[in-house]
C-alpha atoms as a PDB file:
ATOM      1  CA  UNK A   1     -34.088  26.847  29.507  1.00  0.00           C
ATOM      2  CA  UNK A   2     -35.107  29.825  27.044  1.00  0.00           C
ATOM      3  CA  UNK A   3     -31.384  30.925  26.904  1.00  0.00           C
ATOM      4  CA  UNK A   4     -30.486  27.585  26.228  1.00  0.00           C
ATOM      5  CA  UNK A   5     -32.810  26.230  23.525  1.00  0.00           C
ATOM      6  CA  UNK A   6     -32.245  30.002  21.829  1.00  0.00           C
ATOM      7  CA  UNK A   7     -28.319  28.680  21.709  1.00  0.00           C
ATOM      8  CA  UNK A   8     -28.828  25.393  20.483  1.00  0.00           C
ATOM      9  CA  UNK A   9     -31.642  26.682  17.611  1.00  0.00           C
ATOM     10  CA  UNK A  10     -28.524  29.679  16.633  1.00  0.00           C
ATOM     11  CA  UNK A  11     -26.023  27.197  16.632  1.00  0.00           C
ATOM     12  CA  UNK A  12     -28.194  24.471  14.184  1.00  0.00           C
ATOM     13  CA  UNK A  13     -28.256  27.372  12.327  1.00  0.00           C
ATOM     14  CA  UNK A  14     -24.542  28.279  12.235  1.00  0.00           C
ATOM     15  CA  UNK A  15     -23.847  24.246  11.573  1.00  0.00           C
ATOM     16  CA  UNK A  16     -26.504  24.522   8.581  1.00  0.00           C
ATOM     17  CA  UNK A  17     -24.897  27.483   7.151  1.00  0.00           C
ATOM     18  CA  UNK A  18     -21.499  26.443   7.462  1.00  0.00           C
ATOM     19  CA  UNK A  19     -22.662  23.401   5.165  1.00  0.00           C
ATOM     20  CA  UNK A  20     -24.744  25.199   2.739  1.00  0.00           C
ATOM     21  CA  UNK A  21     -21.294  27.921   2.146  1.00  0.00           C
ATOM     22  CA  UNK A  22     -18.738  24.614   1.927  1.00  0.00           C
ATOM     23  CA  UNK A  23     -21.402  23.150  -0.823  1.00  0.00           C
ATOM     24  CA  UNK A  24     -21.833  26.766  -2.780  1.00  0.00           C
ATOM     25  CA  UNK A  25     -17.967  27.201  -2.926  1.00  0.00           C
ATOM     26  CA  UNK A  26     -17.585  23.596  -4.335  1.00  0.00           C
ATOM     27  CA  UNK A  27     -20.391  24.226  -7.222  1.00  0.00           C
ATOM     28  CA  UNK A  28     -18.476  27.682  -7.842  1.00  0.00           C
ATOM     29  CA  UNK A  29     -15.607  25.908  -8.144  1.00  0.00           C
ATOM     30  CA  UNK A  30     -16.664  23.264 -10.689  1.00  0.00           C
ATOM     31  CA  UNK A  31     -18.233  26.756 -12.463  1.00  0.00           C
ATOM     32  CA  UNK A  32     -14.809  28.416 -12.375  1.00  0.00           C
ATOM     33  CA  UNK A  33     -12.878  25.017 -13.766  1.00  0.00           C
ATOM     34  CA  UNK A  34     -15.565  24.448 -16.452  1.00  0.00           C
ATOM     35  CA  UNK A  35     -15.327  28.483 -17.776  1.00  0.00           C
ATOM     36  CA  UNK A  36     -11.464  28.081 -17.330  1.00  0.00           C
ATOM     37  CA  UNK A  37     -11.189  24.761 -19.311  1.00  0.00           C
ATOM     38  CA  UNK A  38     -13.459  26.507 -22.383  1.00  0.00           C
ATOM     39  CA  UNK A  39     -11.443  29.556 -22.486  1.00  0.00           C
ATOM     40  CA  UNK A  40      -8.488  27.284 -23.026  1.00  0.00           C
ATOM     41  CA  UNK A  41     -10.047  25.163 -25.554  1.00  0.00           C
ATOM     42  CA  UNK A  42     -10.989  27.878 -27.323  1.00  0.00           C
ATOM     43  CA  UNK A  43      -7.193  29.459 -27.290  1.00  0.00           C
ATOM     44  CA  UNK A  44      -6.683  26.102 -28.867  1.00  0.00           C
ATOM     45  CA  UNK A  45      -9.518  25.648 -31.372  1.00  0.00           C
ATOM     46  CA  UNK A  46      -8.493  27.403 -34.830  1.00  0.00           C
ATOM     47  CA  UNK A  47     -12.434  26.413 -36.053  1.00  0.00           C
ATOM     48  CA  UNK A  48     -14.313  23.375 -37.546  1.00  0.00           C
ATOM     49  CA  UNK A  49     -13.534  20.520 -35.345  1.00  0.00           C
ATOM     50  CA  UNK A  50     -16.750  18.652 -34.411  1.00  0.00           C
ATOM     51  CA  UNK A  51     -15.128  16.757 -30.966  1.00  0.00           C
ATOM     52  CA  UNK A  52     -14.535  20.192 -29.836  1.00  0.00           C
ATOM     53  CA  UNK A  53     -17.938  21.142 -29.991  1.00  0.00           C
ATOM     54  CA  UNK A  54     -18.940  18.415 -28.408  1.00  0.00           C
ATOM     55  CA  UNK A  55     -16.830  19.139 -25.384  1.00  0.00           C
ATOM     56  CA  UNK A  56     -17.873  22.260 -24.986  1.00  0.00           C
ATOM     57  CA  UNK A  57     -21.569  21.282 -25.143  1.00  0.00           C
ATOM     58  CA  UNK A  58     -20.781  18.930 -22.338  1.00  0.00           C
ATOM     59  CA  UNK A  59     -18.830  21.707 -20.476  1.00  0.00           C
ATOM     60  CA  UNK A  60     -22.259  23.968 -20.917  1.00  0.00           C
ATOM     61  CA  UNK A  61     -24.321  21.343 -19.569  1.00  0.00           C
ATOM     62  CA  UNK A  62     -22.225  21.070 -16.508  1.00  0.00           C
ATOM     63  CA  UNK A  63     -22.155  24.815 -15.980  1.00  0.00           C
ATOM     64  CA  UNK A  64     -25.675  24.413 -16.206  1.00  0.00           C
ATOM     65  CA  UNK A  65     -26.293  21.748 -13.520  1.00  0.00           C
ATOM     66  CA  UNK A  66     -24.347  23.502 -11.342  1.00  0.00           C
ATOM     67  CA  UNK A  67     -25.896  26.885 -11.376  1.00  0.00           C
ATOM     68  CA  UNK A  68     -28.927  25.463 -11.008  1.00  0.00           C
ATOM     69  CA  UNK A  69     -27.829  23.509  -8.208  1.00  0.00           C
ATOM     70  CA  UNK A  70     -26.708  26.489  -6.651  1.00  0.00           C
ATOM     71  CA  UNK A  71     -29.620  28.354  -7.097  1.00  0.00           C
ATOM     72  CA  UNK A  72     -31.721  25.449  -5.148  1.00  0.00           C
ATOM     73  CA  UNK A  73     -29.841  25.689  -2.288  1.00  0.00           C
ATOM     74  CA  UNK A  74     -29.655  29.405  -2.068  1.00  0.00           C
ATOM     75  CA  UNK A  75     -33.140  29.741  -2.487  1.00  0.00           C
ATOM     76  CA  UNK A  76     -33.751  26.841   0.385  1.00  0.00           C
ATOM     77  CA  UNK A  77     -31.150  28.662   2.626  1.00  0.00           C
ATOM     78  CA  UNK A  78     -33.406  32.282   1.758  1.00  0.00           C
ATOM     79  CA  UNK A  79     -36.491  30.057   3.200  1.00  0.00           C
ATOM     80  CA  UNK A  80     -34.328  28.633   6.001  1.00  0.00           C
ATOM     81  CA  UNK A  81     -33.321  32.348   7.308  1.00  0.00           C
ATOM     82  CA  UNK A  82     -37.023  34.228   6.638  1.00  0.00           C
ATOM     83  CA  UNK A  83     -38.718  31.581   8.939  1.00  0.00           C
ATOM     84  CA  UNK A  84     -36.979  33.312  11.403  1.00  0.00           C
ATOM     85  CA  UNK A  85     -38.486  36.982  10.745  1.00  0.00           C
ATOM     86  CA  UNK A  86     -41.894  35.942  13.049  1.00  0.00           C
ATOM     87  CA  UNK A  87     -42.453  33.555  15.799  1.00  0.00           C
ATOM     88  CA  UNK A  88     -45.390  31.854  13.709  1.00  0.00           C
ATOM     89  CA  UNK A  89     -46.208  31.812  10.995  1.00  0.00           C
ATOM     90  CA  UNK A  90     -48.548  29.864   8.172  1.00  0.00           C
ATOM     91  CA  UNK A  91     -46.305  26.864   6.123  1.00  0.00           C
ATOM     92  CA  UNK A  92     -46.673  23.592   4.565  1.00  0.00           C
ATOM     93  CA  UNK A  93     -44.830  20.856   6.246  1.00  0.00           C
ATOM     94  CA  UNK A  94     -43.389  19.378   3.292  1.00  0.00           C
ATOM     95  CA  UNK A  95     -41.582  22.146   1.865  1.00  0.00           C
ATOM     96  CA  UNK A  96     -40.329  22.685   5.687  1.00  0.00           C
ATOM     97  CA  UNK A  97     -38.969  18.935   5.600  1.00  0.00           C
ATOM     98  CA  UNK A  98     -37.613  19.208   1.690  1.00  0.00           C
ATOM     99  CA  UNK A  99     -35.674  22.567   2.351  1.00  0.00           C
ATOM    100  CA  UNK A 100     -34.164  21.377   5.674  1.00  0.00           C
ATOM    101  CA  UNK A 101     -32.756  18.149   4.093  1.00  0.00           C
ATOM    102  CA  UNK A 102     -31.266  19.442   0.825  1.00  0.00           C
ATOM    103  CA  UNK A 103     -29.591  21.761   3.496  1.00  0.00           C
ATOM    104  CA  UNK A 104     -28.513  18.948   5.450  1.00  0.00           C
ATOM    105  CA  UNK A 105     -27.542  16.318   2.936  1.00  0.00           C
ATOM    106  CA  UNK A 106     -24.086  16.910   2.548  1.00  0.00           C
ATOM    107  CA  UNK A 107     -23.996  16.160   6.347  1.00  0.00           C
ATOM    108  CA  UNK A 108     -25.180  12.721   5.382  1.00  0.00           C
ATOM    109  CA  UNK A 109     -23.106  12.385   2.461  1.00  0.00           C
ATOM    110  CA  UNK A 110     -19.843  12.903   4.858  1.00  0.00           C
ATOM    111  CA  UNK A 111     -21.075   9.853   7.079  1.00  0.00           C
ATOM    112  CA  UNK A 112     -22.183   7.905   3.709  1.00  0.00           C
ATOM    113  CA  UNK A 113     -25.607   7.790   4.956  1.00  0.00           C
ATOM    114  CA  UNK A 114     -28.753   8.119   2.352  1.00  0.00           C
ATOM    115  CA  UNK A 115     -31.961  10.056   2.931  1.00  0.00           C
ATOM    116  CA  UNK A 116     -35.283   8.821   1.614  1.00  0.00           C
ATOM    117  CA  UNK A 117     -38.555  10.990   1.729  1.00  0.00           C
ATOM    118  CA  UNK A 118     -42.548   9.359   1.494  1.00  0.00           C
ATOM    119  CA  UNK A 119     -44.459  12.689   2.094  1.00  0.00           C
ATOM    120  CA  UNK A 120     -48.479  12.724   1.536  1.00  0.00           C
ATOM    121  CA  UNK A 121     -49.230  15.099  -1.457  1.00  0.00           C
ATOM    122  CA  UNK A 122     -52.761  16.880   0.181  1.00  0.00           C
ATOM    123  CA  UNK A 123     -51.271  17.557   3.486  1.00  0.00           C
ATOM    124  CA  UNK A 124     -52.494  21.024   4.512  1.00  0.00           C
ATOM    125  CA  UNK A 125     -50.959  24.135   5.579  1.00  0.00           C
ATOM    126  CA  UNK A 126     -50.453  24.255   9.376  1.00  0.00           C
ATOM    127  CA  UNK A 127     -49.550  27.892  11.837  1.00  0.00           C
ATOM    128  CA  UNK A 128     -46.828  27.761  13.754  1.00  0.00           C
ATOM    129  CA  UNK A 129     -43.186  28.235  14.531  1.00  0.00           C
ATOM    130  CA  UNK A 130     -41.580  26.920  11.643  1.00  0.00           C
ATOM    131  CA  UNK A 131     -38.133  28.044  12.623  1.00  0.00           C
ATOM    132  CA  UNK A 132     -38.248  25.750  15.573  1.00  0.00           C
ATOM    133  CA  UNK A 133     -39.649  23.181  14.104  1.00  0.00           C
ATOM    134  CA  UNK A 134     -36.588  23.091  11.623  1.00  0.00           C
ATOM    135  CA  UNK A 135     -34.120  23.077  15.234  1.00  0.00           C
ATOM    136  CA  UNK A 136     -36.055  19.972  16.126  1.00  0.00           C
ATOM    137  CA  UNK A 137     -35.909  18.207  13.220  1.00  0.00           C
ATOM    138  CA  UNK A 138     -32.108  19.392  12.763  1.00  0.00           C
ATOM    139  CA  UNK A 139     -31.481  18.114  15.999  1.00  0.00           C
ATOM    140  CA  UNK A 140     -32.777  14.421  15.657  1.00  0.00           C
ATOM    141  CA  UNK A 141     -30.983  14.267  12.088  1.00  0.00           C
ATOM    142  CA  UNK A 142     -28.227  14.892  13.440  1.00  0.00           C
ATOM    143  CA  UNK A 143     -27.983  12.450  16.447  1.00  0.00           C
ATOM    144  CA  UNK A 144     -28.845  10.056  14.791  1.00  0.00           C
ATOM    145  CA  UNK A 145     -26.020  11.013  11.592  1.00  0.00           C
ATOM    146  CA  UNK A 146     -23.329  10.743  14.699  1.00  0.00           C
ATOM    147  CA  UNK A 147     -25.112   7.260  15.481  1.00  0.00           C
ATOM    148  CA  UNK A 148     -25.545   5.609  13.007  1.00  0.00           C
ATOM    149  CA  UNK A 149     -23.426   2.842  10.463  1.00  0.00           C
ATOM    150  CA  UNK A 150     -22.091   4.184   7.040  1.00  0.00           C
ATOM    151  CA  UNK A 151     -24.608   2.582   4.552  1.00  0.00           C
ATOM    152  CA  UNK A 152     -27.694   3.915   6.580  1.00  0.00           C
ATOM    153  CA  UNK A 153     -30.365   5.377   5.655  1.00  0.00           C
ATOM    154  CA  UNK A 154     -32.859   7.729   7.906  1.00  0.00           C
ATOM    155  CA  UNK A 155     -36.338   7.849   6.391  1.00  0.00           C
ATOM    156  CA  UNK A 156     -38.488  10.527   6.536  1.00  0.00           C
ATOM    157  CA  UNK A 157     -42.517  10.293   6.100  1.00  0.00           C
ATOM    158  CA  UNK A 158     -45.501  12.839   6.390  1.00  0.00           C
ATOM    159  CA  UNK A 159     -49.085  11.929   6.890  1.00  0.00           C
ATOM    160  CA  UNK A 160     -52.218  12.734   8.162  1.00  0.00           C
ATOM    161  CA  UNK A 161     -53.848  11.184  11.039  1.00  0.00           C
ATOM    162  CA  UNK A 162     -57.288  12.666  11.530  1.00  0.00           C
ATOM    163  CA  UNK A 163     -57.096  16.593  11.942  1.00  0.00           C
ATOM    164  CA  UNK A 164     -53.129  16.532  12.578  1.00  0.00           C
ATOM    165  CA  UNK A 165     -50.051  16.147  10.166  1.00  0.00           C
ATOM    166  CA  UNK A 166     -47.129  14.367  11.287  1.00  0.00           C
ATOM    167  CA  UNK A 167     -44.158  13.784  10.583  1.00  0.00           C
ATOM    168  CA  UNK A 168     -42.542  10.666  11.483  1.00  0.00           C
ATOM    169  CA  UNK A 169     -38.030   9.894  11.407  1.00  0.00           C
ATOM    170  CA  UNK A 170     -36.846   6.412  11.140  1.00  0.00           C
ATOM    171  CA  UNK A 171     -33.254   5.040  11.681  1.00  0.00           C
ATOM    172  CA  UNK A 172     -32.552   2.145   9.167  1.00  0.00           C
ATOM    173  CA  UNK A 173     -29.513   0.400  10.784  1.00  0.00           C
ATOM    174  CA  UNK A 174     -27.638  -0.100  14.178  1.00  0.00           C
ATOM    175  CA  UNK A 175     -27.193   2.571  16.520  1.00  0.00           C
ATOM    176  CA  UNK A 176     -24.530   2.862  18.651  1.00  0.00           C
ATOM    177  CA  UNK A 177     -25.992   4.962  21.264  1.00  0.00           C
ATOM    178  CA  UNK A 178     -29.451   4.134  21.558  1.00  0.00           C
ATOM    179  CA  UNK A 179     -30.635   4.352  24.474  1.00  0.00           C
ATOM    180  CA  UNK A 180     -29.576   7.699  24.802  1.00  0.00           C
ATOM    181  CA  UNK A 181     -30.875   8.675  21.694  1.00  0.00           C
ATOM    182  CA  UNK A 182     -34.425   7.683  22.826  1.00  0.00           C
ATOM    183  CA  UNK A 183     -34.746  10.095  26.473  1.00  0.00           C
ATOM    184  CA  UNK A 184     -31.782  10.155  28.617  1.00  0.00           C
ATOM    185  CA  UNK A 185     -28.985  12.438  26.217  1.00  0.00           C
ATOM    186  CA  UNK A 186     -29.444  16.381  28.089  1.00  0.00           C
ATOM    187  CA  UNK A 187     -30.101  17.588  24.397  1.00  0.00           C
ATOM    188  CA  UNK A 188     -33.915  15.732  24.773  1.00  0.00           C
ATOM    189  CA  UNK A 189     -34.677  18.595  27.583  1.00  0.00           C
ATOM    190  CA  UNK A 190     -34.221  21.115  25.292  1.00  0.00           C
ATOM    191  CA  UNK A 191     -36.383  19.265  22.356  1.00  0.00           C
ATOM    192  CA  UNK A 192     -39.256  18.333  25.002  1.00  0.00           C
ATOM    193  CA  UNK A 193     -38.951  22.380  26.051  1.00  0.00           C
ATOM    194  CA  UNK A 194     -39.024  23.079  22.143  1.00  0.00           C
ATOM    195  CA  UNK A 195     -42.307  21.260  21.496  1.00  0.00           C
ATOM    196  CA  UNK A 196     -43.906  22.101  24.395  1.00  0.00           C
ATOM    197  CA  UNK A 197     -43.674  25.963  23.409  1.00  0.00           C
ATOM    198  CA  UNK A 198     -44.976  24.767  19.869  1.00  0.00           C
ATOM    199  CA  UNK A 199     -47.831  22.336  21.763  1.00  0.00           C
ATOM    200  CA  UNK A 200     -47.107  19.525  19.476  1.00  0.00           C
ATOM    201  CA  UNK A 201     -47.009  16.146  20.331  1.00  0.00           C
ATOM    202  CA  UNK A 202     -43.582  14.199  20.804  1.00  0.00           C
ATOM    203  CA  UNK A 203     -42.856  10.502  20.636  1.00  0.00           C
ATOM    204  CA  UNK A 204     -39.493   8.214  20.779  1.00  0.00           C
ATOM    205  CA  UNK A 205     -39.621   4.710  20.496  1.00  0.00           C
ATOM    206  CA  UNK A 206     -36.460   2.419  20.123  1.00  0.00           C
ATOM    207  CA  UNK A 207     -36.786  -1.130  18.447  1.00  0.00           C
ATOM    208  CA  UNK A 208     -34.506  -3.289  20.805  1.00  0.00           C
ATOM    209  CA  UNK A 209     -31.837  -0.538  20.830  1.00  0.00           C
ATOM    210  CA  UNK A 210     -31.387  -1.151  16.988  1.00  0.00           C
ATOM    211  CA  UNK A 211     -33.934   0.823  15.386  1.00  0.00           C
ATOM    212  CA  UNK A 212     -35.427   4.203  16.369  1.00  0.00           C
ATOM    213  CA  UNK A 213     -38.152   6.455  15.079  1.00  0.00           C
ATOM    214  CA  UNK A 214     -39.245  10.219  16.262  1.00  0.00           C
ATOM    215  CA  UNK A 215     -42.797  11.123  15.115  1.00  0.00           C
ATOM    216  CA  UNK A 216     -43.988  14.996  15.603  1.00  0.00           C
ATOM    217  CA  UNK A 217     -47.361  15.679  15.515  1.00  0.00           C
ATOM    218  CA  UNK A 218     -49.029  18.545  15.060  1.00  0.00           C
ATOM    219  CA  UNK A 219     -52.586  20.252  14.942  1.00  0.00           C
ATOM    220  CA  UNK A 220     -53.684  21.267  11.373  1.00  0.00           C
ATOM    221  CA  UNK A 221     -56.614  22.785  12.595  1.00  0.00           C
END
């Protein structure tokens, strides 16, 4: 079971990388188009013309957005990978949850499903494996992003109840398989193995096979 959840947390990994690259080259791109179109505007521009400017100011702006964009994501991606230098270590479940779904969005976009986020602002730092954590939550995402309708949307809250933080996933819509989704699928003995090495608490419950919701919850003390 070690070998096998160690497999399924590299290859969330590889599937979150693969994403994050495809989404980099596409903002490079736009870069690379933008810079092309102003050197060509300015091969045309013999001075003084006021639309001009204002194309190129737009053009600017663009290349701005998108190198900022870019940035984001390669500094969430930087967080992603040094979670993995230690086994545990000290983090704040929001940024955990923001990082992993910028990372994960364009998954979402593909299937035309939405993400919305409700996360408590004085939730404290917890200790423990935040790498793993990230494979769990990578792994319900995306079951349920295979599940669900286009038009979804998966909702994603953190809270505190008493001493512990948790953080609770929430289909929106139909899903087509869920009953698995809730216990019986072979990936749920590699999440139940995951959060019992972490000692957090695990819960499914399924709406009348229409609606689901995953809460994690986990000891702040």
């Amino acid at each position: 079971m070690e070998n096998r959840l160690r497999d399924s947390q590299l290859a969330s990994l590889g599937k979150l990388l693969a994403g994050y690259t495809h989404e980099l080259k596409n903002h490079f791109a736009i870069i690379n188009e933008s810079s092309g179109l102003m050197d060509d505007l300015l091969e045309m521009s013999e001075g003084g013309d006021d639309k001009l400017h204002e194309r190129f100011k737009k053009i600017i702006i663009t290349i701005g957005e998108r190198i900022s964009q870019a940035n984001t994501m390669a500094m969430y991606l930087n967080r992603v990978a040094h979670r993995m230098d230690v086994p545990a270590s000290t983090f704040n479940v929001n940024d955990l949850l923001i990082e992993e779904l910028a990372l994960m969005n364009r998954f979402a976009a593909m299937k035309q499903i939405s993400f919305e986020t409700t996360l408590q602002d004085d939730i404290p730092s917890i200790f423990n494996n935040p790498s793993l954590l990230q494979f769990v939550i990578f792994s319900l995402v995306h079951e349920l992003l295979d599940s669900l309708e286009s038009g979804s949307t998966i909702r994603f809250f953190s809270y505190m109840v008493g001493q512990d933080v948790e953080i609770a996933v929430e289909s929106g819509a139909v899903v087509s398989n869920g009953d698995e989704l809730v216990g019986s699928d072979p990936m749920f003995q590699i999440l139940n193995f995951a959060v019992e090495k972490m000692n957090i608490g695990f819960n499914r419950q399924s709406s009348g096979g229409e609606k689901l919701k995953f809460t994690l919850t986990l000891p702040a003390g």
